[in-house]
PDB file of N, CA and C in Angstrom:
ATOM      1  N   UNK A   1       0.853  -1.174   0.000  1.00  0.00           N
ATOM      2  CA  UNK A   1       0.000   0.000   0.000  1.00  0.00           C
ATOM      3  C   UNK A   1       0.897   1.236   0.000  1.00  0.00           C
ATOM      4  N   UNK A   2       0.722   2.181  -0.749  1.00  0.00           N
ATOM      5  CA  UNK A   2       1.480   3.554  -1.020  1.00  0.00           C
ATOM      6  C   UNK A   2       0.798   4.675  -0.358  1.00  0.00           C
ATOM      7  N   UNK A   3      -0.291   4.810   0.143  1.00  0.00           N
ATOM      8  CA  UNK A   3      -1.243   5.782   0.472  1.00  0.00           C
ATOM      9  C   UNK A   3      -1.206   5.783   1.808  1.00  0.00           C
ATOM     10  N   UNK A   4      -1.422   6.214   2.787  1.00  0.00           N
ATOM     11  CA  UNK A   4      -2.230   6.185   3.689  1.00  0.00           C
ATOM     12  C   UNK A   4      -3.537   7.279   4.154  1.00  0.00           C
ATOM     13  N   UNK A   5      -4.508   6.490   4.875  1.00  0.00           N
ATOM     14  CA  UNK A   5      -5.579   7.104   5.350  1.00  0.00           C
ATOM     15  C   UNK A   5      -5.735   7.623   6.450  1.00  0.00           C
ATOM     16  N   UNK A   6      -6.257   8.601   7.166  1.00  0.00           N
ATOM     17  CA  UNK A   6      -6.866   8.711   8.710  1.00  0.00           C
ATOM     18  C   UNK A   6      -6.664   7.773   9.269  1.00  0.00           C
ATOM     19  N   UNK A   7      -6.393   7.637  10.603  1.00  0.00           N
ATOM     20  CA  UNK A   7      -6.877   6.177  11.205  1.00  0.00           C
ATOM     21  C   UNK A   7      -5.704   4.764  10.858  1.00  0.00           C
ATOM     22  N   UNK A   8      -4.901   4.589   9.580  1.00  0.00           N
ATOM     23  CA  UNK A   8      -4.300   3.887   9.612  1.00  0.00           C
ATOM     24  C   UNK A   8      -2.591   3.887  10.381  1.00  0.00           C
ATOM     25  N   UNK A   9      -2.520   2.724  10.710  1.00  0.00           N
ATOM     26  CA  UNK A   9      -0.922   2.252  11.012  1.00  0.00           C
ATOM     27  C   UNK A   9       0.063   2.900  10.283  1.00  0.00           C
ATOM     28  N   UNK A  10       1.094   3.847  10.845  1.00  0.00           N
ATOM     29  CA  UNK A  10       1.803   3.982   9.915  1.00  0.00           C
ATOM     30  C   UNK A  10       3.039   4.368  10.203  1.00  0.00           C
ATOM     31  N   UNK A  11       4.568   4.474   9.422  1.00  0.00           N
ATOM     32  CA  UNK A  11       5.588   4.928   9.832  1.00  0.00           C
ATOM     33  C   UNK A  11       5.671   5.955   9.243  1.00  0.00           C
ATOM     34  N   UNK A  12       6.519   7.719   9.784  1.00  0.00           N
ATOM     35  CA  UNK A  12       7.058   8.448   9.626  1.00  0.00           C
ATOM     36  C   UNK A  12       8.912   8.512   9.672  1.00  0.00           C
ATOM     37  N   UNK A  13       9.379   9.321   8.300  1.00  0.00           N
ATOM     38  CA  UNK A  13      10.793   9.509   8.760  1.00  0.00           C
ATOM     39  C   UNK A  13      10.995  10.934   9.226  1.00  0.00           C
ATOM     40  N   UNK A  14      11.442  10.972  10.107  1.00  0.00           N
ATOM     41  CA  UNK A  14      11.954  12.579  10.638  1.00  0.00           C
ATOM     42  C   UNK A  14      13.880  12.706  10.528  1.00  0.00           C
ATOM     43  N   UNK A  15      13.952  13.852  10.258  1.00  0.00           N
ATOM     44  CA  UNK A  15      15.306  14.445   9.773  1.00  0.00           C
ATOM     45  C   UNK A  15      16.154  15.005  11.123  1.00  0.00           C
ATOM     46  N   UNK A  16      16.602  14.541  12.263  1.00  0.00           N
ATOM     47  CA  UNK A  16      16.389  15.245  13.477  1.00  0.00           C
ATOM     48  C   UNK A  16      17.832  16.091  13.247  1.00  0.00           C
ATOM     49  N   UNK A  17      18.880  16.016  12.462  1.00  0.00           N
ATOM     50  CA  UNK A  17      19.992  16.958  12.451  1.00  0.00           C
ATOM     51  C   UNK A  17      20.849  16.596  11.222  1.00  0.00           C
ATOM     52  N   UNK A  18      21.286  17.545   9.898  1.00  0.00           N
ATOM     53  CA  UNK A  18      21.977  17.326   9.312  1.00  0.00           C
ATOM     54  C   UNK A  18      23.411  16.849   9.691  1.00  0.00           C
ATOM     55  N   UNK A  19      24.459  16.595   8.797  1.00  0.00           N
ATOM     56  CA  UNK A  19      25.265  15.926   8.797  1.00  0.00           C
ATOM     57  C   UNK A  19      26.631  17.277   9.332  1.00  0.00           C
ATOM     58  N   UNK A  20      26.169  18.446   9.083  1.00  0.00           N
ATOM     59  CA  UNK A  20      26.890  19.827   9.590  1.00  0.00           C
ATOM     60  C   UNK A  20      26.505  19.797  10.747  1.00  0.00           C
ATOM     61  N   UNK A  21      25.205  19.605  11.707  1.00  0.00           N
ATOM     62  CA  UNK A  21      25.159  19.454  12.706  1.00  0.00           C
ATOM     63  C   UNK A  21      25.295  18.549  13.841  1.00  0.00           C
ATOM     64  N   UNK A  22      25.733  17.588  12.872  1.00  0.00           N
ATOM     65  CA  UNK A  22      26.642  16.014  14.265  1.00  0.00           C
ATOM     66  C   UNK A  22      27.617  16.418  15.032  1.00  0.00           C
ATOM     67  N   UNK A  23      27.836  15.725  15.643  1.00  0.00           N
ATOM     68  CA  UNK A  23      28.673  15.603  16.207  1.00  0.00           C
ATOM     69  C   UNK A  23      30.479  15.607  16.003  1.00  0.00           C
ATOM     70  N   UNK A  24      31.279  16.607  16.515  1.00  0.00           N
ATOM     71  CA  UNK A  24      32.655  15.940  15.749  1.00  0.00           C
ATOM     72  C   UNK A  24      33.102  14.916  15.963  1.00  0.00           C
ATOM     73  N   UNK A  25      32.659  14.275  16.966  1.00  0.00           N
ATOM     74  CA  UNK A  25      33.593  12.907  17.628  1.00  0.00           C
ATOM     75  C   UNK A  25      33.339  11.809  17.120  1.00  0.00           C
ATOM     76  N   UNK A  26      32.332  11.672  15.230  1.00  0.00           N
ATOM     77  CA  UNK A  26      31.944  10.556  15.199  1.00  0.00           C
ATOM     78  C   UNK A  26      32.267  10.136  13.819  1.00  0.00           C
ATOM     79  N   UNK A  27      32.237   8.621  14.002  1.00  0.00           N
ATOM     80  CA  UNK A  27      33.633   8.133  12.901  1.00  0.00           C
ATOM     81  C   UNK A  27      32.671   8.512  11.386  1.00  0.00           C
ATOM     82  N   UNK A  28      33.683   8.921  10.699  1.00  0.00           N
ATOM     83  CA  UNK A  28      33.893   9.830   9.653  1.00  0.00           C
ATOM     84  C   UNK A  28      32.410   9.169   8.426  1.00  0.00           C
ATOM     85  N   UNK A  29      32.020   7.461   8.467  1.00  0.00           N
ATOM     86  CA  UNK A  29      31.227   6.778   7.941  1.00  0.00           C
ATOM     87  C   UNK A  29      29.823   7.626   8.545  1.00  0.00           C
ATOM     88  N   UNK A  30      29.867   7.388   9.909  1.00  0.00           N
ATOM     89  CA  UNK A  30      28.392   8.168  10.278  1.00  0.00           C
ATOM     90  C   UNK A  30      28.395   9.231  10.497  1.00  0.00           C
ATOM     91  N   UNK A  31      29.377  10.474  10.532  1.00  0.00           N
ATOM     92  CA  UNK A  31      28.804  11.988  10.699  1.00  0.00           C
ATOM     93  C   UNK A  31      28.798  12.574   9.090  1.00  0.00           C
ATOM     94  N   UNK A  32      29.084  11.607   7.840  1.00  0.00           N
ATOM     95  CA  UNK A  32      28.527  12.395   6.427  1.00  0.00           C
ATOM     96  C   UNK A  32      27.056  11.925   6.259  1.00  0.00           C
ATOM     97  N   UNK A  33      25.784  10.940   7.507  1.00  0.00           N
ATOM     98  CA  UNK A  33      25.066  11.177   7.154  1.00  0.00           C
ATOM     99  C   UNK A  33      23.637  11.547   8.541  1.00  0.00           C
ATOM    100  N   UNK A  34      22.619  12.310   8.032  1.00  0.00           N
ATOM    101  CA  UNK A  34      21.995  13.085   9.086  1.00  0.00           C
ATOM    102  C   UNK A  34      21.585  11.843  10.161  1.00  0.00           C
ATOM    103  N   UNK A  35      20.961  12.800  11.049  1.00  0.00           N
ATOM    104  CA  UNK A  35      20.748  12.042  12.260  1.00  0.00           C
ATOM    105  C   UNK A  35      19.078  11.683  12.291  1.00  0.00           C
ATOM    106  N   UNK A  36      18.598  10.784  11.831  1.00  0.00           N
ATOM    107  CA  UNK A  36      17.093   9.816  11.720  1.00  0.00           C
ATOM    108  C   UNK A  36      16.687   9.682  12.465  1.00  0.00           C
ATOM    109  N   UNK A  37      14.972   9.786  12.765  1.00  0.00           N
ATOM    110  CA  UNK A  37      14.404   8.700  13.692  1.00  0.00           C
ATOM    111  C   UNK A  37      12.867   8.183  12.708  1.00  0.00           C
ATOM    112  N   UNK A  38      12.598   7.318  13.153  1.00  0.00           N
ATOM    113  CA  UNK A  38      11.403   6.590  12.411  1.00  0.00           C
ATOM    114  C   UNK A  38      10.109   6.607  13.978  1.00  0.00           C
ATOM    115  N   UNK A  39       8.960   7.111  13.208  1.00  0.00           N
ATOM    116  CA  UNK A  39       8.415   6.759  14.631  1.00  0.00           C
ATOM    117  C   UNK A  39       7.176   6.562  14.122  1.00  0.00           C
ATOM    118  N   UNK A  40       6.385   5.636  14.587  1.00  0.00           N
ATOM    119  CA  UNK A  40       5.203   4.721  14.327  1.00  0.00           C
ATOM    120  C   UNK A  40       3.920   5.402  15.045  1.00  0.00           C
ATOM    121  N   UNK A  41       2.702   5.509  14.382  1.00  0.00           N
ATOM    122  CA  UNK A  41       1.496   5.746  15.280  1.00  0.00           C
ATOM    123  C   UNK A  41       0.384   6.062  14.103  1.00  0.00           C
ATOM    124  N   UNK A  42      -0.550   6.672  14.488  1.00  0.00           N
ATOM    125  CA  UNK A  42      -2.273   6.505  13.936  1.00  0.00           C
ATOM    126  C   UNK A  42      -2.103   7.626  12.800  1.00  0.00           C
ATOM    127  N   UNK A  43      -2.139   7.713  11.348  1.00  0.00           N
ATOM    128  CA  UNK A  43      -2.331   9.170  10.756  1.00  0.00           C
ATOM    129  C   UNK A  43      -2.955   9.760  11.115  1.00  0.00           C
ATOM    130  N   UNK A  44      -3.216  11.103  10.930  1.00  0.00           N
ATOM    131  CA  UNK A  44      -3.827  12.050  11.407  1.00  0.00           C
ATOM    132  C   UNK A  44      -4.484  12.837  10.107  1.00  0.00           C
ATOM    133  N   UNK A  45      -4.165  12.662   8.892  1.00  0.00           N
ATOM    134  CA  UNK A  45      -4.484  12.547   7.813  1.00  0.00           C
ATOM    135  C   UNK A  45      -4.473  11.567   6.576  1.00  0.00           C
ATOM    136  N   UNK A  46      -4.121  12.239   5.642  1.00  0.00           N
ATOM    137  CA  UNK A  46      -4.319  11.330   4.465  1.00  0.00           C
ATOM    138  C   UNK A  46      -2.311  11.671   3.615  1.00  0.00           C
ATOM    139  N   UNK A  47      -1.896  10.839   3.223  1.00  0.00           N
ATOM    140  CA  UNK A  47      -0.555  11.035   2.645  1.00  0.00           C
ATOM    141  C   UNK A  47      -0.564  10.038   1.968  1.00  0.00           C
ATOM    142  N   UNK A  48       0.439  10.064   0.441  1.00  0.00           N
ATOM    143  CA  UNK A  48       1.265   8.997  -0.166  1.00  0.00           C
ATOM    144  C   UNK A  48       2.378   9.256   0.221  1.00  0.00           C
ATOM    145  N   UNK A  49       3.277   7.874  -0.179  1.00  0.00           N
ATOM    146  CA  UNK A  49       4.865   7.331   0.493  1.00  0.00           C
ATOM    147  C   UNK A  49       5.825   8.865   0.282  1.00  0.00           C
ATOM    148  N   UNK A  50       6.510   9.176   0.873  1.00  0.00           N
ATOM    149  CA  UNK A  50       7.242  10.695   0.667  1.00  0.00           C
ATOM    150  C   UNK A  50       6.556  11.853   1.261  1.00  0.00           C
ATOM    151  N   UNK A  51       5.214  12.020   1.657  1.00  0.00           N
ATOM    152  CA  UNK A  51       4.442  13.263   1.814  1.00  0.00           C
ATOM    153  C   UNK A  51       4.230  13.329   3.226  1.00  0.00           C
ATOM    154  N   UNK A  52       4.829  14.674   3.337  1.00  0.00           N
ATOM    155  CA  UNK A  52       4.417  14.798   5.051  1.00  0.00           C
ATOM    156  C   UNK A  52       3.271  14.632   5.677  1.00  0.00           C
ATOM    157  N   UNK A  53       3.273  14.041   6.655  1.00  0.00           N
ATOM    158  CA  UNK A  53       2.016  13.312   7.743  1.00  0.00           C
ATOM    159  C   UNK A  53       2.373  13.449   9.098  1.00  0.00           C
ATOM    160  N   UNK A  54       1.348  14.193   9.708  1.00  0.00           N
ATOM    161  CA  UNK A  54       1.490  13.561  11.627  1.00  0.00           C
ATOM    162  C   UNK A  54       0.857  12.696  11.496  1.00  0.00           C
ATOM    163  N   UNK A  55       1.387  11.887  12.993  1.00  0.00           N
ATOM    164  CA  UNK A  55       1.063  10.699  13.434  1.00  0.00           C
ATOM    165  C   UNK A  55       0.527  10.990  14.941  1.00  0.00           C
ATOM    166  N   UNK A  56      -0.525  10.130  15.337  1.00  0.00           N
ATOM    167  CA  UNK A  56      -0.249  10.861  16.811  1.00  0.00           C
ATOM    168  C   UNK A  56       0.241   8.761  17.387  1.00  0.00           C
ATOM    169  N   UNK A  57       1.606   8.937  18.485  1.00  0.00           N
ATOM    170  CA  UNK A  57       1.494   7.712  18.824  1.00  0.00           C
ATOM    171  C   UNK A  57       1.373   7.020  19.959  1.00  0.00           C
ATOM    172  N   UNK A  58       1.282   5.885  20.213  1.00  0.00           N
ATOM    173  CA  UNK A  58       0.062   5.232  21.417  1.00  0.00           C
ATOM    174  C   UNK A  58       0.472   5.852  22.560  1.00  0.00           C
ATOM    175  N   UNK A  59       1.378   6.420  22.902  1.00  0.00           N
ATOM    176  CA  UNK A  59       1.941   7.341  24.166  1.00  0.00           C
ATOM    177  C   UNK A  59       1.560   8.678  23.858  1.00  0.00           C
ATOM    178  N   UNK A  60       0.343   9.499  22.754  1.00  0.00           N
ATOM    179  CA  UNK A  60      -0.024  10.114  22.460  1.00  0.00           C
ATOM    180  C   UNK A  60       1.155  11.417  21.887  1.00  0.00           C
ATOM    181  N   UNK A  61       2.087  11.638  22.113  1.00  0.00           N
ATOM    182  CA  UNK A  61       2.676  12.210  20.951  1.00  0.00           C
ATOM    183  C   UNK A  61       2.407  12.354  19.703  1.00  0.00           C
ATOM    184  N   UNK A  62       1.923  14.111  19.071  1.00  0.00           N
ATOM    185  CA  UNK A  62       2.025  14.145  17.644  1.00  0.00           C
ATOM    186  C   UNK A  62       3.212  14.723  17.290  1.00  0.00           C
ATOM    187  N   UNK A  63       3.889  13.653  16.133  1.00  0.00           N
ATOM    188  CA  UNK A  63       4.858  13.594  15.925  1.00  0.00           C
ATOM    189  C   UNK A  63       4.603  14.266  13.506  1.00  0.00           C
ATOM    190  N   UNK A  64       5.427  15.023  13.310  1.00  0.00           N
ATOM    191  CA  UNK A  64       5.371  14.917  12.037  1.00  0.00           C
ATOM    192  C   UNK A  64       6.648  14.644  11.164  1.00  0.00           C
ATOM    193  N   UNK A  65       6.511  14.305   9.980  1.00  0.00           N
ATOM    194  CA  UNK A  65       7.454  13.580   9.431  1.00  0.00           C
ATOM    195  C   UNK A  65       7.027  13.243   7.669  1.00  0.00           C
ATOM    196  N   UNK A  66       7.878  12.561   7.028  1.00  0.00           N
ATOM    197  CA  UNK A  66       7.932  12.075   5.838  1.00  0.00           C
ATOM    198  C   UNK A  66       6.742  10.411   5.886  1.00  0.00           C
ATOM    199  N   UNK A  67       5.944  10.371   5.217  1.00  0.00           N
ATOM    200  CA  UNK A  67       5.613   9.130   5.195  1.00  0.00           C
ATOM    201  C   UNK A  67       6.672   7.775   4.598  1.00  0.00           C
ATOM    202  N   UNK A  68       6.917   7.169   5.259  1.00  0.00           N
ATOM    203  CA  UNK A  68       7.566   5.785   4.803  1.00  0.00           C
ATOM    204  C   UNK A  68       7.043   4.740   5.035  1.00  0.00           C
ATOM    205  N   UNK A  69       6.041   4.225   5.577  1.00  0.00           N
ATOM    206  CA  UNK A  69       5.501   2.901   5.702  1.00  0.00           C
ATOM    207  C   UNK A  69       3.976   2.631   6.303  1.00  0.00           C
ATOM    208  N   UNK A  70       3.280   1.816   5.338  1.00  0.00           N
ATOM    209  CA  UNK A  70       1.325   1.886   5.934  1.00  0.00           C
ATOM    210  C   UNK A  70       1.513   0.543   6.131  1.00  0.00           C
ATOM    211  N   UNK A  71       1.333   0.948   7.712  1.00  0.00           N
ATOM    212  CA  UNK A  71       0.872  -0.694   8.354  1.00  0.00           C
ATOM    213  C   UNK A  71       2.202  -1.392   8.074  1.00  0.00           C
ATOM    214  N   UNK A  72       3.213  -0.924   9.017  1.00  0.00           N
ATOM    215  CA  UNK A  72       4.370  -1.331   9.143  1.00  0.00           C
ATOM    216  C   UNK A  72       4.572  -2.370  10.517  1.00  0.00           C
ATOM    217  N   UNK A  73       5.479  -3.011   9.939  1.00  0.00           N
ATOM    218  CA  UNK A  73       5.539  -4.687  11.220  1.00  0.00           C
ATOM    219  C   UNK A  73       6.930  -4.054  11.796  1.00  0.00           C
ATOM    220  N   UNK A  74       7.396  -5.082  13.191  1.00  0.00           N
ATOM    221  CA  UNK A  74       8.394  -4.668  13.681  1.00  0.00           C
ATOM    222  C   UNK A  74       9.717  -5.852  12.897  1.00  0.00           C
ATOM    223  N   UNK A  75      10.575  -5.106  12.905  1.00  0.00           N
ATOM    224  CA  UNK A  75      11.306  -6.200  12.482  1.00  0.00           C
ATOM    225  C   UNK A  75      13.226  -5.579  13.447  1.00  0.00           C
ATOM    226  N   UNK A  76      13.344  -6.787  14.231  1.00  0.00           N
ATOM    227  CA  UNK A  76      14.384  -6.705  14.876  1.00  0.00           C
ATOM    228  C   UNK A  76      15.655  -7.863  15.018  1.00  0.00           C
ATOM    229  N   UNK A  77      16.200  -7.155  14.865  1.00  0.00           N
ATOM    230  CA  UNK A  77      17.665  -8.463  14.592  1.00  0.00           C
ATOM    231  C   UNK A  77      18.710  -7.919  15.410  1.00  0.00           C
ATOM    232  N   UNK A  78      19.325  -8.993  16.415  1.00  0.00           N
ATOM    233  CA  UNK A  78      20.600  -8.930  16.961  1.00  0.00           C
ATOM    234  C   UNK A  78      21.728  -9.360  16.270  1.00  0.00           C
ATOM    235  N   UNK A  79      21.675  -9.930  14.892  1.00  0.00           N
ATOM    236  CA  UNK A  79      22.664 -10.441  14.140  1.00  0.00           C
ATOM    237  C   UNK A  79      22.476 -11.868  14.077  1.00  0.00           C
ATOM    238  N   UNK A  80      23.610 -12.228  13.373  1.00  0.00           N
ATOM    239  CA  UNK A  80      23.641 -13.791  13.335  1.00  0.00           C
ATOM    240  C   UNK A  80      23.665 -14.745  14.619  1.00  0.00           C
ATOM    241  N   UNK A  81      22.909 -15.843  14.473  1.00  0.00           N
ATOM    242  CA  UNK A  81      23.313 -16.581  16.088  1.00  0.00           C
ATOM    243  C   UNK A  81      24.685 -16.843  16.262  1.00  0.00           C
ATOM    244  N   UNK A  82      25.301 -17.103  17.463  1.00  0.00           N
ATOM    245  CA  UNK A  82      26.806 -17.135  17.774  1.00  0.00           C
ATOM    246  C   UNK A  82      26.512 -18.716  18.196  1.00  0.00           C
ATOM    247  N   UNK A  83      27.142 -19.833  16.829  1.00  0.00           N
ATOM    248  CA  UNK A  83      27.009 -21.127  17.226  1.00  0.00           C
ATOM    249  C   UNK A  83      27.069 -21.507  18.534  1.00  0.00           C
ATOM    250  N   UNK A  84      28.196 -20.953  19.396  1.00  0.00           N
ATOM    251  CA  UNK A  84      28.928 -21.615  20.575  1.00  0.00           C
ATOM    252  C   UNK A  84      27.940 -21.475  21.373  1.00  0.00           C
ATOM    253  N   UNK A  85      26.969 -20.514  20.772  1.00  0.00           N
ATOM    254  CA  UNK A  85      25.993 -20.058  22.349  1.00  0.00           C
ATOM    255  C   UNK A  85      23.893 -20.695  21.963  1.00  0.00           C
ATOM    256  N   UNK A  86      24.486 -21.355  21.198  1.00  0.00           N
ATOM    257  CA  UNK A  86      22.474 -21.896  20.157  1.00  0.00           C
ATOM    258  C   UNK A  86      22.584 -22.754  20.952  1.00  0.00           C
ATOM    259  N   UNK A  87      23.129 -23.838  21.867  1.00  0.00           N
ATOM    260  CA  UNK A  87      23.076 -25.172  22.647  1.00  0.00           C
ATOM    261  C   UNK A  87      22.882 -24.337  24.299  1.00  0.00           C
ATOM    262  N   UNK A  88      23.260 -23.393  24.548  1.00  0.00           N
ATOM    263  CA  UNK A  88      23.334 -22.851  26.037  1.00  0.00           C
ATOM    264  C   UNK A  88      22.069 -23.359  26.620  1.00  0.00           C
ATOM    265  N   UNK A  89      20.632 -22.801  26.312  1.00  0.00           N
ATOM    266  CA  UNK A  89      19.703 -22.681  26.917  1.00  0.00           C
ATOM    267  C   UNK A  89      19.074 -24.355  27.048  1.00  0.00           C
ATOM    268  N   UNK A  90      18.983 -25.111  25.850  1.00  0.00           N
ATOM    269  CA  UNK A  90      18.759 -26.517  25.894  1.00  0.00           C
ATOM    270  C   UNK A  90      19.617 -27.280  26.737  1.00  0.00           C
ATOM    271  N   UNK A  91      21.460 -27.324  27.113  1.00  0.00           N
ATOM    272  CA  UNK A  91      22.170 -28.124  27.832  1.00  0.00           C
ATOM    273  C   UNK A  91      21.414 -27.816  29.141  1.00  0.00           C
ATOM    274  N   UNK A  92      21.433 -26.255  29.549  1.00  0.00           N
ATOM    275  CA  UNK A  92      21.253 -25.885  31.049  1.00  0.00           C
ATOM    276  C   UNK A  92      19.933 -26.365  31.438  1.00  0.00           C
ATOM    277  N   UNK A  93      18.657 -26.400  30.813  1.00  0.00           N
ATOM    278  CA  UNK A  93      17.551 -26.852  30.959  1.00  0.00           C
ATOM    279  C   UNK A  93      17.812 -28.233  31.647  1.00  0.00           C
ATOM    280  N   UNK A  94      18.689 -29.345  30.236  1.00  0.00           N
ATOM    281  CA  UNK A  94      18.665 -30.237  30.679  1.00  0.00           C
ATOM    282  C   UNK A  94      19.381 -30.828  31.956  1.00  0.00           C
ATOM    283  N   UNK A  95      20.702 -29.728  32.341  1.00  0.00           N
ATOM    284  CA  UNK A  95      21.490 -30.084  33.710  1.00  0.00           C
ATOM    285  C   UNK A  95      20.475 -29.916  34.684  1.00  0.00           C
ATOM    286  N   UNK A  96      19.559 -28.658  34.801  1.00  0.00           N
ATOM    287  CA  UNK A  96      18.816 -28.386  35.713  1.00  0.00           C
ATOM    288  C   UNK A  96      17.534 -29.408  36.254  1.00  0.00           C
ATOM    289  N   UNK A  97      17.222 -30.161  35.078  1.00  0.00           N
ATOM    290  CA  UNK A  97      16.042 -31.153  34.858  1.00  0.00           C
ATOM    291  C   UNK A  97      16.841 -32.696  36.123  1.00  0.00           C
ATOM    292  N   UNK A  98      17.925 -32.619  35.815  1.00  0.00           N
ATOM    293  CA  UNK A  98      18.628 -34.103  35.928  1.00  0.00           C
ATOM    294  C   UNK A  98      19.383 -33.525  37.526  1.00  0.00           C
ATOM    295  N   UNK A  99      19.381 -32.332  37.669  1.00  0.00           N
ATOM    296  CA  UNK A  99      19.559 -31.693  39.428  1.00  0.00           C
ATOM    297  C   UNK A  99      18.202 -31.756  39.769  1.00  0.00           C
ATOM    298  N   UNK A 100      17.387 -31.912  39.885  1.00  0.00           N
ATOM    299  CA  UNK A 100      16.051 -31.717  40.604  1.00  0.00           C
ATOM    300  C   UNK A 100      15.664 -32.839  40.592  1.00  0.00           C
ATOM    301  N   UNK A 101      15.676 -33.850  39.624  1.00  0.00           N
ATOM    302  CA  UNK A 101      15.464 -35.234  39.625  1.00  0.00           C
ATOM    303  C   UNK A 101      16.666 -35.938  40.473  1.00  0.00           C
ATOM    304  N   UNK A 102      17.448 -35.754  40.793  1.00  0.00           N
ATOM    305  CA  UNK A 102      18.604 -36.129  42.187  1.00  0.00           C
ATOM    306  C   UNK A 102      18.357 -35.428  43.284  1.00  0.00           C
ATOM    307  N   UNK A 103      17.730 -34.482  43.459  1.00  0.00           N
ATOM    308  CA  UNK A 103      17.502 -33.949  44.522  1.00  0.00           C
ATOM    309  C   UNK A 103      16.008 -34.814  45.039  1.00  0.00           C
ATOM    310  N   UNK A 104      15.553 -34.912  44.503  1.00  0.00           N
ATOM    311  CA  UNK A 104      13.907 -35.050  44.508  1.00  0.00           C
ATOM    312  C   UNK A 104      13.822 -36.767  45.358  1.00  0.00           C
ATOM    313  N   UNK A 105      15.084 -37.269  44.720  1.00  0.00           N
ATOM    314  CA  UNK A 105      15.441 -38.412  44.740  1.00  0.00           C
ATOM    315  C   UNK A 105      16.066 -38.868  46.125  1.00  0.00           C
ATOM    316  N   UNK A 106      16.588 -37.806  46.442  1.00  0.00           N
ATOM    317  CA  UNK A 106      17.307 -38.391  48.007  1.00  0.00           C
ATOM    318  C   UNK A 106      19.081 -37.924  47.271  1.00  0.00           C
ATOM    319  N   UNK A 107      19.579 -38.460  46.415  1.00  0.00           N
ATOM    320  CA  UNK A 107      20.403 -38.691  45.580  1.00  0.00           C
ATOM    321  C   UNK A 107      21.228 -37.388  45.875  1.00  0.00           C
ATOM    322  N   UNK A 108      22.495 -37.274  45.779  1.00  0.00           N
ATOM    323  CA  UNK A 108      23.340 -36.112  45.873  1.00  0.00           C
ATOM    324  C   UNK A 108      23.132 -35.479  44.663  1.00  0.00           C
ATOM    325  N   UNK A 109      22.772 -34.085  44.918  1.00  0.00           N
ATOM    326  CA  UNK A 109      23.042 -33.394  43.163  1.00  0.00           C
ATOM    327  C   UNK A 109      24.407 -33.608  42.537  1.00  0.00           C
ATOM    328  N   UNK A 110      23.855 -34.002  41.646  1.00  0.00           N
ATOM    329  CA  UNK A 110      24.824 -33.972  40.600  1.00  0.00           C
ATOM    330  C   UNK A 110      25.763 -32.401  40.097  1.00  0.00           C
ATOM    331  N   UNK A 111      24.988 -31.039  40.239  1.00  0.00           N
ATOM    332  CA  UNK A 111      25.610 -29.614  39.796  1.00  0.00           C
ATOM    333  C   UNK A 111      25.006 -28.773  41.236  1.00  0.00           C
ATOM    334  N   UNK A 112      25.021 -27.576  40.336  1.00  0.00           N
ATOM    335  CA  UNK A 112      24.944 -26.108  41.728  1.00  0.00           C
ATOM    336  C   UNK A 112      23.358 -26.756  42.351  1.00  0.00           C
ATOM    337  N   UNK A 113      23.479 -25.766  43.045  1.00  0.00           N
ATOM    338  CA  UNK A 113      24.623 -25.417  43.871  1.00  0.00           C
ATOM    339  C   UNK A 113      25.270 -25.564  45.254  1.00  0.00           C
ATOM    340  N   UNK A 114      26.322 -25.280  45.158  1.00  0.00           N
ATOM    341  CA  UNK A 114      26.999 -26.030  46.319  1.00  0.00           C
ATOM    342  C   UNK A 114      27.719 -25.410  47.405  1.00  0.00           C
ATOM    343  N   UNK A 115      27.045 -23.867  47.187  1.00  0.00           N
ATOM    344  CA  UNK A 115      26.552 -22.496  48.376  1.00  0.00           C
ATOM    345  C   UNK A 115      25.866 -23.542  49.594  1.00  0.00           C
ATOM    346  N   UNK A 116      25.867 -23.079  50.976  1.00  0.00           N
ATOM    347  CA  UNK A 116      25.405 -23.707  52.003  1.00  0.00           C
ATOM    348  C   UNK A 116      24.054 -22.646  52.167  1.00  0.00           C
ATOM    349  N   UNK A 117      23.309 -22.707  52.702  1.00  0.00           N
ATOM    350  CA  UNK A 117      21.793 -22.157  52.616  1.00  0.00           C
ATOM    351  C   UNK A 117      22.113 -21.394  53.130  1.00  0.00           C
ATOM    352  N   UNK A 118      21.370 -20.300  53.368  1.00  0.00           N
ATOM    353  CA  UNK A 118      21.232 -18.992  53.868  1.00  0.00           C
ATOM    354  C   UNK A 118      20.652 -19.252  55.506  1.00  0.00           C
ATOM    355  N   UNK A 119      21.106 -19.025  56.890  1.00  0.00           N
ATOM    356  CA  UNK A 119      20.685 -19.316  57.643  1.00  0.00           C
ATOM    357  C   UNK A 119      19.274 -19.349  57.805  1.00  0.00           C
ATOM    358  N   UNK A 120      18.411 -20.568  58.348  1.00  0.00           N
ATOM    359  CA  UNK A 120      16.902 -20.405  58.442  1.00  0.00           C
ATOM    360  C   UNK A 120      16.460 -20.657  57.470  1.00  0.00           C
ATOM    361  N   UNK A 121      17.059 -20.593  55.940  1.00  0.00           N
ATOM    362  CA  UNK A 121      16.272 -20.961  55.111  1.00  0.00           C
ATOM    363  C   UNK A 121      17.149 -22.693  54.202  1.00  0.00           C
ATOM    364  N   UNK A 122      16.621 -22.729  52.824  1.00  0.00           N
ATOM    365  CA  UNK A 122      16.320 -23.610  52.419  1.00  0.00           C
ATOM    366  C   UNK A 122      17.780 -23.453  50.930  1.00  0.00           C
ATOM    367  N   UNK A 123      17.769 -24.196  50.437  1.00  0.00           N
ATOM    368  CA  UNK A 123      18.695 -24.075  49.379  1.00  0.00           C
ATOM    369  C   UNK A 123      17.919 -23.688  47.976  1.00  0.00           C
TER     370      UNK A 123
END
């Protein structure tokens, strides 16, 4: 969809400081270009893709800006998975599964922990 309506989902781009107004301290790749923000909420009118639009958004801020996106999804990435670390959460599950089943058991744990309780209380 290229348009947006009243009432619809939508993203704005805002221009918040040219590239004369950065910062000096910043590596030479990011201060030749301006300083962006994208911010999401309800039109407040009617715009196609490029045409200025407020938005007002769910924290009620009206915000105005360039239209860039109707009925925009979130999309977030930390990067690639780090092999060494895709097994972490499944091994520890399973150490933790096979400590509680020795404990439960009478059985000496097998892992942690092996802190002495907190006086009065319990491990």
């Amino acid at each position: 969809m290229d348009r947006a309506r009243e009432g619809d989902w939508v993203e704005v781009e805002v221009k918040l400081l040219d590239p004369a107004d950065r910062s000096t301290n910043l590596p030479p790749e990011t201060a030749e270009k301006p300083l962006m923000m994208w911010v999401k909420g309800f039109a407040e009118g009617e715009a196609a893709l490029g045409e200025e639009l407020t938005v007002a958004t769910i924290t009620g801020r009206r915000v105005s800006g360039a239209l860039s996106a109707v009925n925009p999804g979130y999309y977030i990435t930390y990067g690639r998975p780090v092999p060494e670390l895709t097994h972490v959460g499944r091994d520890l599950r399973a150490q933790l599964a096979a400590y509680r089943a020795a404990e439960a058991g009478g059985a000496a744990p097998a892992g942690p922990p092996d802190e002495a309780p907190a006086e009065g209380g319990e491990r």
